[in-house]
C-alpha atoms as a PDB file:
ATOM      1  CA  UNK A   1     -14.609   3.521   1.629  1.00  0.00           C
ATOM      2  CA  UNK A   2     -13.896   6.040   3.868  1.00  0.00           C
ATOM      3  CA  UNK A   3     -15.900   4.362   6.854  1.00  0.00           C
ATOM      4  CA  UNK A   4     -15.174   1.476   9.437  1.00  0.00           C
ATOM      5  CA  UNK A   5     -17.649  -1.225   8.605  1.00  0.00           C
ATOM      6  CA  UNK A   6     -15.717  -4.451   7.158  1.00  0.00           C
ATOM      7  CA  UNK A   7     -12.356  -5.449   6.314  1.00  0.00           C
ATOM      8  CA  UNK A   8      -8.950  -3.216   4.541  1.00  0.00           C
ATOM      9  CA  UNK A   9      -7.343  -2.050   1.733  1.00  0.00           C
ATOM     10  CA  UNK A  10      -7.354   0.234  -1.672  1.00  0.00           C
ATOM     11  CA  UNK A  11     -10.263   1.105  -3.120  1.00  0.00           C
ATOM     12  CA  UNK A  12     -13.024   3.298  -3.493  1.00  0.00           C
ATOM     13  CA  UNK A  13     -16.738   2.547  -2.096  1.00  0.00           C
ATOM     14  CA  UNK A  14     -15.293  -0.524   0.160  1.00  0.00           C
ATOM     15  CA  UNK A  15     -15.623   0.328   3.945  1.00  0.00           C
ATOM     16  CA  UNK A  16     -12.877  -1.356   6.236  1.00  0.00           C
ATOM     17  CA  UNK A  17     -13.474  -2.983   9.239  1.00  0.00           C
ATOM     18  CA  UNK A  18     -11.203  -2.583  11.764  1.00  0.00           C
ATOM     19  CA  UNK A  19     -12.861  -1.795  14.848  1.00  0.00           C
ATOM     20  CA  UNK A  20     -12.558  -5.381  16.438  1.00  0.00           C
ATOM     21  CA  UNK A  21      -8.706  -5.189  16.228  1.00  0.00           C
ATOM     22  CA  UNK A  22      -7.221  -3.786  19.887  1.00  0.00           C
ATOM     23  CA  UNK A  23      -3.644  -4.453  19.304  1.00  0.00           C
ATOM     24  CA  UNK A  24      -0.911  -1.482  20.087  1.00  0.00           C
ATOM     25  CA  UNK A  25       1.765   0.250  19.081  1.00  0.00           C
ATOM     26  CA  UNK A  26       3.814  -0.562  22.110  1.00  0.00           C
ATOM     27  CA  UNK A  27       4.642   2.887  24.387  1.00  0.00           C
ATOM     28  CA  UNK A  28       8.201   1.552  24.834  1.00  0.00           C
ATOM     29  CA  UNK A  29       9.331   1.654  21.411  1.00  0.00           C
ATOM     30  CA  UNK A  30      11.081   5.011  20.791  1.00  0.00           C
ATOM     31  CA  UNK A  31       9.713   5.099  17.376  1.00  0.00           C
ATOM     32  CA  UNK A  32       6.202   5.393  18.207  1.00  0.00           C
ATOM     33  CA  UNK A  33       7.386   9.053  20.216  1.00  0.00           C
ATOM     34  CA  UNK A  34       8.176  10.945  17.091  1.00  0.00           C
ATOM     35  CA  UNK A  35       5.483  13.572  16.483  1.00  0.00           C
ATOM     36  CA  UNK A  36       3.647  13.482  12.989  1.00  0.00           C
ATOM     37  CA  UNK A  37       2.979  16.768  11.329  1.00  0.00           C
ATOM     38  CA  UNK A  38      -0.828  17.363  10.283  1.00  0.00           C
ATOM     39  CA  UNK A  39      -1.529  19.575   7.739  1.00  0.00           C
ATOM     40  CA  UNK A  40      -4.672  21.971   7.575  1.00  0.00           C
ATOM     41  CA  UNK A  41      -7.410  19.473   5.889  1.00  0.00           C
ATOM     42  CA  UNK A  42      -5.715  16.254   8.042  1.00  0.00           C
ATOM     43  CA  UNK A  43      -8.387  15.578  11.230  1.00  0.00           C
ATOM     44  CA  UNK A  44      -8.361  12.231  12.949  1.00  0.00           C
ATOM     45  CA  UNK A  45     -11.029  13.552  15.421  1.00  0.00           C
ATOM     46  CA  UNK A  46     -13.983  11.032  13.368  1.00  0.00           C
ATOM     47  CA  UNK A  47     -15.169   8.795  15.940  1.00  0.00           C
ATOM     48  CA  UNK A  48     -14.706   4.782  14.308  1.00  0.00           C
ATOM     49  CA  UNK A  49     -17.975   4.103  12.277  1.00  0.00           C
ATOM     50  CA  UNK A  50     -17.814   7.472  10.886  1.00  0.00           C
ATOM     51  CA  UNK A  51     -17.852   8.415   6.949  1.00  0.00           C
ATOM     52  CA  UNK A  52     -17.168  11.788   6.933  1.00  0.00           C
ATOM     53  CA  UNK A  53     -14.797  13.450   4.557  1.00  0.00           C
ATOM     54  CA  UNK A  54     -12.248  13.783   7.754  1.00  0.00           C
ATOM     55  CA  UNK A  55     -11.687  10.225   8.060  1.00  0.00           C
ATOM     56  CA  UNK A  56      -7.936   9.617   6.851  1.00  0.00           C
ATOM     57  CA  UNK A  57      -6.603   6.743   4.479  1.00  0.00           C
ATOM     58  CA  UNK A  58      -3.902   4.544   5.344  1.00  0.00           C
ATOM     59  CA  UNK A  59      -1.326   3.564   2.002  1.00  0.00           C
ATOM     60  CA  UNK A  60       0.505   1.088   3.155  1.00  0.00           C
ATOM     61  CA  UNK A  61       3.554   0.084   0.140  1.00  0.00           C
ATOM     62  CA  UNK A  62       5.502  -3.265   1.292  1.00  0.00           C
ATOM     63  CA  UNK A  63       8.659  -4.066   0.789  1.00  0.00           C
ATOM     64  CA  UNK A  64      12.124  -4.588   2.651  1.00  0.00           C
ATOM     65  CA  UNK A  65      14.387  -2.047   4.499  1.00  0.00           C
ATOM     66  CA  UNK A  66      17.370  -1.142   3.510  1.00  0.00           C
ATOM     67  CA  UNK A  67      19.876   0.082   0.841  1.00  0.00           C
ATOM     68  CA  UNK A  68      20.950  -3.764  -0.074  1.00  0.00           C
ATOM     69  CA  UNK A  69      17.175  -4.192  -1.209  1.00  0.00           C
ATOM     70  CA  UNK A  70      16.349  -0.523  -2.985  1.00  0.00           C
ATOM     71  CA  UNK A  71      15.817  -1.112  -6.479  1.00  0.00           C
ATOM     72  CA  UNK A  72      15.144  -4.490  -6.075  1.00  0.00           C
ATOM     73  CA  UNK A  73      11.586  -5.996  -7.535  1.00  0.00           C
ATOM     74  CA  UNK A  74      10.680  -7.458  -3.889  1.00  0.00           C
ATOM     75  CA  UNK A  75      10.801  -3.529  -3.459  1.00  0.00           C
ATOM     76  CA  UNK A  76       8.081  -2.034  -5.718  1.00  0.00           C
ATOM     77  CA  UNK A  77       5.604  -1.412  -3.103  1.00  0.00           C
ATOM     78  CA  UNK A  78       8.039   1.093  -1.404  1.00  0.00           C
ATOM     79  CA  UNK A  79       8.606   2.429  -4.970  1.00  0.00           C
ATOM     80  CA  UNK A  80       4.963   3.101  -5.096  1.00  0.00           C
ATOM     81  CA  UNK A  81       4.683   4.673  -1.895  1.00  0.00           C
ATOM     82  CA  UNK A  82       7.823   7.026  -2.908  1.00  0.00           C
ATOM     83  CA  UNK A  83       5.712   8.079  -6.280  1.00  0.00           C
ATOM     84  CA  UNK A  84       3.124   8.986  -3.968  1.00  0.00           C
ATOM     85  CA  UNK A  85       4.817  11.302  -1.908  1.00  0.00           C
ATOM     86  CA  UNK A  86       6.845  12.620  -4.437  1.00  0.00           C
ATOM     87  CA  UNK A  87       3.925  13.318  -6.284  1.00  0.00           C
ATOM     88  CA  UNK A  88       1.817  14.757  -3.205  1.00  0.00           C
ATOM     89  CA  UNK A  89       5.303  16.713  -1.369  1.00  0.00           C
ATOM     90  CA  UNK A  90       4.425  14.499   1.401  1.00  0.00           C
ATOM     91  CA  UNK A  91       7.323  13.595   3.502  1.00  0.00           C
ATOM     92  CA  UNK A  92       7.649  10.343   4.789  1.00  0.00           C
ATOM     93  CA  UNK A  93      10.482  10.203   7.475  1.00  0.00           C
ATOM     94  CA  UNK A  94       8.570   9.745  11.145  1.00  0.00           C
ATOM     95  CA  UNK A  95       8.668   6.221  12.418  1.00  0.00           C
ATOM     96  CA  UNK A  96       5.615   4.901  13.674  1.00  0.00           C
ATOM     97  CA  UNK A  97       4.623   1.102  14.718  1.00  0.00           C
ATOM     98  CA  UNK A  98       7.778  -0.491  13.164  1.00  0.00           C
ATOM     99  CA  UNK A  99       6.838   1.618  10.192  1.00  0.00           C
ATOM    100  CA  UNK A 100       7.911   4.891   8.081  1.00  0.00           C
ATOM    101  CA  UNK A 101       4.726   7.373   8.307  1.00  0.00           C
ATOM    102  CA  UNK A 102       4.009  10.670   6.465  1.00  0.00           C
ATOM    103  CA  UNK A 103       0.691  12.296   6.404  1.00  0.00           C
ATOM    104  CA  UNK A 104      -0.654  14.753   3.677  1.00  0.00           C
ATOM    105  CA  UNK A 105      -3.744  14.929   1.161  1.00  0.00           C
ATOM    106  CA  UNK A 106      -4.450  14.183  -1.736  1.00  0.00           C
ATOM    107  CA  UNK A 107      -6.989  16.168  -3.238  1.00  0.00           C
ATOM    108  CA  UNK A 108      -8.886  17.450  -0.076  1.00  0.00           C
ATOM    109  CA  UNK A 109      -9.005  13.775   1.164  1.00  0.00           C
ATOM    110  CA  UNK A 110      -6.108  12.829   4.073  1.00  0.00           C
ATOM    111  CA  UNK A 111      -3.488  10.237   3.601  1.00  0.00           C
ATOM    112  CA  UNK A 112      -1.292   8.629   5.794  1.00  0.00           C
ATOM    113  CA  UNK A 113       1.904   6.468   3.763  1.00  0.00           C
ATOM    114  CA  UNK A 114       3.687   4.175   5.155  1.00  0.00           C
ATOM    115  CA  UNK A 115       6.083   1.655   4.794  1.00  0.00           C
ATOM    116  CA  UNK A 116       6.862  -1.427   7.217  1.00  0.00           C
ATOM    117  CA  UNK A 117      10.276  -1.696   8.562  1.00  0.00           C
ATOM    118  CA  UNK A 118       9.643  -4.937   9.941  1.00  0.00           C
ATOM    119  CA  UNK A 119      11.023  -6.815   6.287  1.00  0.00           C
ATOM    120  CA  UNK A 120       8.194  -8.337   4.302  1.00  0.00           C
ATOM    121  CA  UNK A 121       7.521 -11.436   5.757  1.00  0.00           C
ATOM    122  CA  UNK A 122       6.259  -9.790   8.610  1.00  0.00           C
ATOM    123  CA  UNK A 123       4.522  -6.664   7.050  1.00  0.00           C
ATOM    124  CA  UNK A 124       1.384  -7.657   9.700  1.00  0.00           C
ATOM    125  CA  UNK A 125       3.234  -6.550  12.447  1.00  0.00           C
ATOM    126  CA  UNK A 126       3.649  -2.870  11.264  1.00  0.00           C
ATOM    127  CA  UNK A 127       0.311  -3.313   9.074  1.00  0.00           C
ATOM    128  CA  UNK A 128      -2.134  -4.421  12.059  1.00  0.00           C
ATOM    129  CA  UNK A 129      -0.482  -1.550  14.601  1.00  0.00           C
ATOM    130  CA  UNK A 130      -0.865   0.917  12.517  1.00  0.00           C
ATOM    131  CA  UNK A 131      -4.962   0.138  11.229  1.00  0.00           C
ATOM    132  CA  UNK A 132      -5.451  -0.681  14.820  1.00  0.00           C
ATOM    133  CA  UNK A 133      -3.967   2.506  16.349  1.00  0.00           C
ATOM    134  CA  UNK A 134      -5.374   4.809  13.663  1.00  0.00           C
ATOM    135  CA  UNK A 135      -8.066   2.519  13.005  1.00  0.00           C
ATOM    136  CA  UNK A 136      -8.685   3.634   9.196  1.00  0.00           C
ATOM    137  CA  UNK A 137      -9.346   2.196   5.734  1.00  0.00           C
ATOM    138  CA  UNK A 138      -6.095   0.447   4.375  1.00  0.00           C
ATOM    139  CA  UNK A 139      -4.879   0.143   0.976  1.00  0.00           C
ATOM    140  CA  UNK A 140      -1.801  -2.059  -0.021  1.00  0.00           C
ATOM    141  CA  UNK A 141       0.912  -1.897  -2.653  1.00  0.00           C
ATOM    142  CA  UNK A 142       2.888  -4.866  -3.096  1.00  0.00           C
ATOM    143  CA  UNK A 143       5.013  -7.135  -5.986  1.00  0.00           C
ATOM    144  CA  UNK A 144       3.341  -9.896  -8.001  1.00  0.00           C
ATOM    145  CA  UNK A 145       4.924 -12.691  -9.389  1.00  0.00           C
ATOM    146  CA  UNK A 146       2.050 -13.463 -11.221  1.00  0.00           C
ATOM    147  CA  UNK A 147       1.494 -10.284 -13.199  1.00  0.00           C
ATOM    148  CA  UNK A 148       3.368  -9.455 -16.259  1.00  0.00           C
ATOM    149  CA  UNK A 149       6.375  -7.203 -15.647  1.00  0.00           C
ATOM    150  CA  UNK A 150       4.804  -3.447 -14.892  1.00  0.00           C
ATOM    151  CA  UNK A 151       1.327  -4.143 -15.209  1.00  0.00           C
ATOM    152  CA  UNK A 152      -1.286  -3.263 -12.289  1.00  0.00           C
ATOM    153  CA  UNK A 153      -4.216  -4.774 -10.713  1.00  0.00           C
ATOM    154  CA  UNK A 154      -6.559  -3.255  -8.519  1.00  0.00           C
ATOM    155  CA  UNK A 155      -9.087  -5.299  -6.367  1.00  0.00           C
ATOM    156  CA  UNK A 156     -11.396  -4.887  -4.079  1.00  0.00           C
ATOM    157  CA  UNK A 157      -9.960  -8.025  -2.078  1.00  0.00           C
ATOM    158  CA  UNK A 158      -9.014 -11.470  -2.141  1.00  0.00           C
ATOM    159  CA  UNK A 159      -6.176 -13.806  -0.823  1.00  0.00           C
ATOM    160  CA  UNK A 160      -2.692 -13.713  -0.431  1.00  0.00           C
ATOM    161  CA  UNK A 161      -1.380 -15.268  -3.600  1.00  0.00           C
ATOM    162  CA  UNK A 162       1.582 -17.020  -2.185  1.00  0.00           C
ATOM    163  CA  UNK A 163       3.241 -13.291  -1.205  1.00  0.00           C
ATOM    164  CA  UNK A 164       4.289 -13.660   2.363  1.00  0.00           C
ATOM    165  CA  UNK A 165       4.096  -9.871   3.499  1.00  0.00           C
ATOM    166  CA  UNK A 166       0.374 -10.103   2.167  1.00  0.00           C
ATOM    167  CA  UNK A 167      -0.278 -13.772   4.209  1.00  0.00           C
ATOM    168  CA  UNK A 168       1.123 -11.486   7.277  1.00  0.00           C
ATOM    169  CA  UNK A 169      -0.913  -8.815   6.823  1.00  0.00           C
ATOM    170  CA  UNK A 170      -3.791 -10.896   6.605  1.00  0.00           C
ATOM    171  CA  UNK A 171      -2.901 -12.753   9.513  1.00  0.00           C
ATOM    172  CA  UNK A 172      -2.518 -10.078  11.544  1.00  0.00           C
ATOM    173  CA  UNK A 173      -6.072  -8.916  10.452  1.00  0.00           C
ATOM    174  CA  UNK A 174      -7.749 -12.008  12.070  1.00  0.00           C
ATOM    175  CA  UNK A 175      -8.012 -13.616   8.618  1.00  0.00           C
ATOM    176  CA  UNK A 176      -9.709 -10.408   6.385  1.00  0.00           C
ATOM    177  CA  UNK A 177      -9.182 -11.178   3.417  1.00  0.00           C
ATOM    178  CA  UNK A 178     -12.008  -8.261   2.398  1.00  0.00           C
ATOM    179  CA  UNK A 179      -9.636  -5.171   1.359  1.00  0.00           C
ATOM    180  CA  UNK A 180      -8.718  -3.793  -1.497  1.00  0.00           C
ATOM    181  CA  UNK A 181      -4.832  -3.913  -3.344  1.00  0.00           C
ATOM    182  CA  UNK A 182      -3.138  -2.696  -5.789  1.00  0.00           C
ATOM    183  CA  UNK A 183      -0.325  -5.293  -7.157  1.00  0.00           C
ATOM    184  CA  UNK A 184       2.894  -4.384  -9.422  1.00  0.00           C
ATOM    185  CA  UNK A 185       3.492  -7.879 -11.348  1.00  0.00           C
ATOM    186  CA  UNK A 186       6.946  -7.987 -11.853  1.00  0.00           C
ATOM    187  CA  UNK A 187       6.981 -11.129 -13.986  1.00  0.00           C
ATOM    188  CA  UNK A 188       7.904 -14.889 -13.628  1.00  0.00           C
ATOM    189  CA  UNK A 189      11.639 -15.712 -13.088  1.00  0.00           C
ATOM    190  CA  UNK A 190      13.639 -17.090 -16.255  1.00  0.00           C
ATOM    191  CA  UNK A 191      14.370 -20.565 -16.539  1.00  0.00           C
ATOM    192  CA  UNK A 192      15.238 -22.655 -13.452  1.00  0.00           C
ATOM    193  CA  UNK A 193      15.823 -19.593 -11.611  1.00  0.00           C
ATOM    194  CA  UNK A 194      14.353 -19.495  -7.550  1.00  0.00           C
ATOM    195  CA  UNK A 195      11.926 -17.013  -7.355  1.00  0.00           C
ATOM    196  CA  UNK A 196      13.382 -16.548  -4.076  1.00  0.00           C
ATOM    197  CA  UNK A 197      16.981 -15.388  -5.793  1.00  0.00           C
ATOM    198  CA  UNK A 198      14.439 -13.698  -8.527  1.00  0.00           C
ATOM    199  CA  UNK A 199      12.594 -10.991  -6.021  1.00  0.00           C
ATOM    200  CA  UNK A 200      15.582  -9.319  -5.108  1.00  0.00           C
ATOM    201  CA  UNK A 201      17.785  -8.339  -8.495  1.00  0.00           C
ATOM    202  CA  UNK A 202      17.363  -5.594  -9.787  1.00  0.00           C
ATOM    203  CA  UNK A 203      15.961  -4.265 -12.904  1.00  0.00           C
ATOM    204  CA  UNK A 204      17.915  -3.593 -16.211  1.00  0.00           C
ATOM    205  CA  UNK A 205      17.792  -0.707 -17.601  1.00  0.00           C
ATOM    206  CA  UNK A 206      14.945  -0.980 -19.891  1.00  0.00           C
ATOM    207  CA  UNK A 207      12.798  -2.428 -17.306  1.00  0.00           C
ATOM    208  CA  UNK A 208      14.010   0.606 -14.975  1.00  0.00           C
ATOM    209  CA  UNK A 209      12.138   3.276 -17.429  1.00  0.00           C
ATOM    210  CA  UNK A 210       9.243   0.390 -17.771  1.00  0.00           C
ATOM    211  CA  UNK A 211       8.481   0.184 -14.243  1.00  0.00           C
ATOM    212  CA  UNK A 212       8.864   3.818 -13.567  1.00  0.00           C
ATOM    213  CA  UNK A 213       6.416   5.177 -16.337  1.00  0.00           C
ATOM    214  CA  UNK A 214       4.103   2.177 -14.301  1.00  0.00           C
ATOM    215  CA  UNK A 215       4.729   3.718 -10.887  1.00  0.00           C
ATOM    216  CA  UNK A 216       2.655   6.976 -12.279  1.00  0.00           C
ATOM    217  CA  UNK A 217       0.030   5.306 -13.531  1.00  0.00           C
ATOM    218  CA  UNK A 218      -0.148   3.803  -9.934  1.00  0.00           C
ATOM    219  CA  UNK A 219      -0.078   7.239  -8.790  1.00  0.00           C
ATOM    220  CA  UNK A 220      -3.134   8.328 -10.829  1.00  0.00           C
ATOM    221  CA  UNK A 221      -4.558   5.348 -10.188  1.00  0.00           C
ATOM    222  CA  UNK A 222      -4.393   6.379  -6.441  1.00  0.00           C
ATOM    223  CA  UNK A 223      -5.847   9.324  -6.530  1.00  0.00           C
ATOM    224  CA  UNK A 224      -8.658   8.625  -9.279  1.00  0.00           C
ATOM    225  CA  UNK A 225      -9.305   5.918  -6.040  1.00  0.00           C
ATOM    226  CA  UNK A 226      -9.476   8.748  -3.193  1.00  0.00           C
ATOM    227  CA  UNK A 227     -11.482  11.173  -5.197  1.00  0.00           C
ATOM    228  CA  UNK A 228     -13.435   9.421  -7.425  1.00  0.00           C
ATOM    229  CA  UNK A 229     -13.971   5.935  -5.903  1.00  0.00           C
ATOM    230  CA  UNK A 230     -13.386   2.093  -6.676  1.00  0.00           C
ATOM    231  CA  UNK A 231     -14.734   1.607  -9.421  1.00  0.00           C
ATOM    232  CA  UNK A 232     -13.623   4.170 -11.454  1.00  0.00           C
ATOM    233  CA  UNK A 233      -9.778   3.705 -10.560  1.00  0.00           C
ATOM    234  CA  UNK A 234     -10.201  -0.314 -11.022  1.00  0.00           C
ATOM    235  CA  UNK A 235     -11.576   0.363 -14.939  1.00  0.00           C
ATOM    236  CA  UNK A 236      -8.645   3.397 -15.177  1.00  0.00           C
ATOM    237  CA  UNK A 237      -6.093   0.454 -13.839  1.00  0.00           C
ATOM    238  CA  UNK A 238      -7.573  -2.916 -15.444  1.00  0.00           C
ATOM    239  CA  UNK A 239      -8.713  -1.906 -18.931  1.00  0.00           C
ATOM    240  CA  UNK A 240      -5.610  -3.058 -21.375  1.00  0.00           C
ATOM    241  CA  UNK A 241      -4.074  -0.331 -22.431  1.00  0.00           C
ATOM    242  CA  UNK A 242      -4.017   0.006 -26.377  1.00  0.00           C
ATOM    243  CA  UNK A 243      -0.430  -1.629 -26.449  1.00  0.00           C
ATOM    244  CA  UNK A 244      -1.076  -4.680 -24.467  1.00  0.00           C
ATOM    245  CA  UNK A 245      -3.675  -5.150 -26.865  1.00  0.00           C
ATOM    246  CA  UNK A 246      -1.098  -5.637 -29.460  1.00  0.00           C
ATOM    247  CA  UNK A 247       0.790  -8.034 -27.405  1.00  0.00           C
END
């Protein structure tokens, strides 16, 4: 997973393909200047192809910037990211193709997290500099609809879904679909309601200490994925849990 050989995302044992992307962060951006502390076990110096222990990972949470959208469900990939480096004490404050960048480890594996700026329907843009420019496996945190409220899914790939910043991203990837995500369902809108209106309330109260107690299980989840691989994290994530078996 740590390799260069086929396609993007979050999880273990799945090499990501990047090398055929040559798009660039562009030079006359004045976020792309600000310098990004490494710490001791962070090394970029693999040459692409190479699976050594060295070779960084790329989180990637989407969502939208902005105070008028924290807290909001369209936000939960951010949320994620924010575990993370909470978590980790990874700061994530540099700015970085359209995108807010922190590097650390996790474990003795480096991590690079980051969160597009560019608003979700064009997470590509920020998502296809940065694996281009760093060129490293990717692995995405994002909302679901289609997922009861605070449960996780981790796959090795597949489509979009219907969620636009995941459409972009794949766009913006020449069409790979093959990389591994981790979705946050967030549940189905109530009545008549537009899901449109839907992805950006907030959560009540109760859902606020559901979705939290969530985000670290998406945490562990993360790093059973760096240091133990796929398919261990995908059976830690997808097995029910013994009270959604009583649901």
């Amino acid at each position: 997973m740590r390799g260069v050989p086929a396609a993007l995302s979050s999880a273990g044992g799945i090499s990501l393909s990047v090398s055929g992307l040559t798009k660039r962060c562009s030079k006359t951006l004045s976020f792309s200047r600000h310098h990004i502390p490494s710490p001791t076990c962070f090394s970029t110096n693999s040459s692409p192809g190479d699976s050594s222990a060295s070779k960084p990972w790329l989180l990637v949470g989407l969502g939208n910037p902005g105070k008028s959208y924290q807290g909001t469900r369209h936000n939960v990939g951010f949320e994620m990211i924010n575990a993370i480096a909470e978590a980790e004490g990874i700061s994530v404050t540099n700015i970085h193709c359209k995108a807010l960048l922190g590097k650390g480890c996790i474990g003795d594996v480096p991590v690079m997290l980051a969160k597009p700026q560019t608003f979700m329907n064009l997470s590509g843009e920020s998502v296809g500099s940065l694996v281009s420019y760093f060129k490293i496996p990717l692995n995405q945190m994002y909302d679901d609809l289609d997922l009861p409220f605070a449960k996780l899914r981790l796959l090795p790939k597949g489509g979009h879904g219907g969620q636009n910043g995941m459409r972009s991203v794949i766009n913006h990837l020449k069409g790979s679909r093959d990389f591994p995500r981790l979705r946050i369902g967030i549940g189905r809108p109530p009545g008549k309601m537009d899901p449109a209106v839907f992805v950006l309330k907030p959560f009540t109260k109760k859902e606020r200490e559901e979705m939290d107690f969530t985000l670290q299980r998406g945490v562990e989840a993360v790093r059973i994925l760096l240091l133990h691989g796929f398919n261990k994290s995908a059976s830690f994530v997808n097995t029910p849990r013994p009270s959604e078996l009583l649901n």
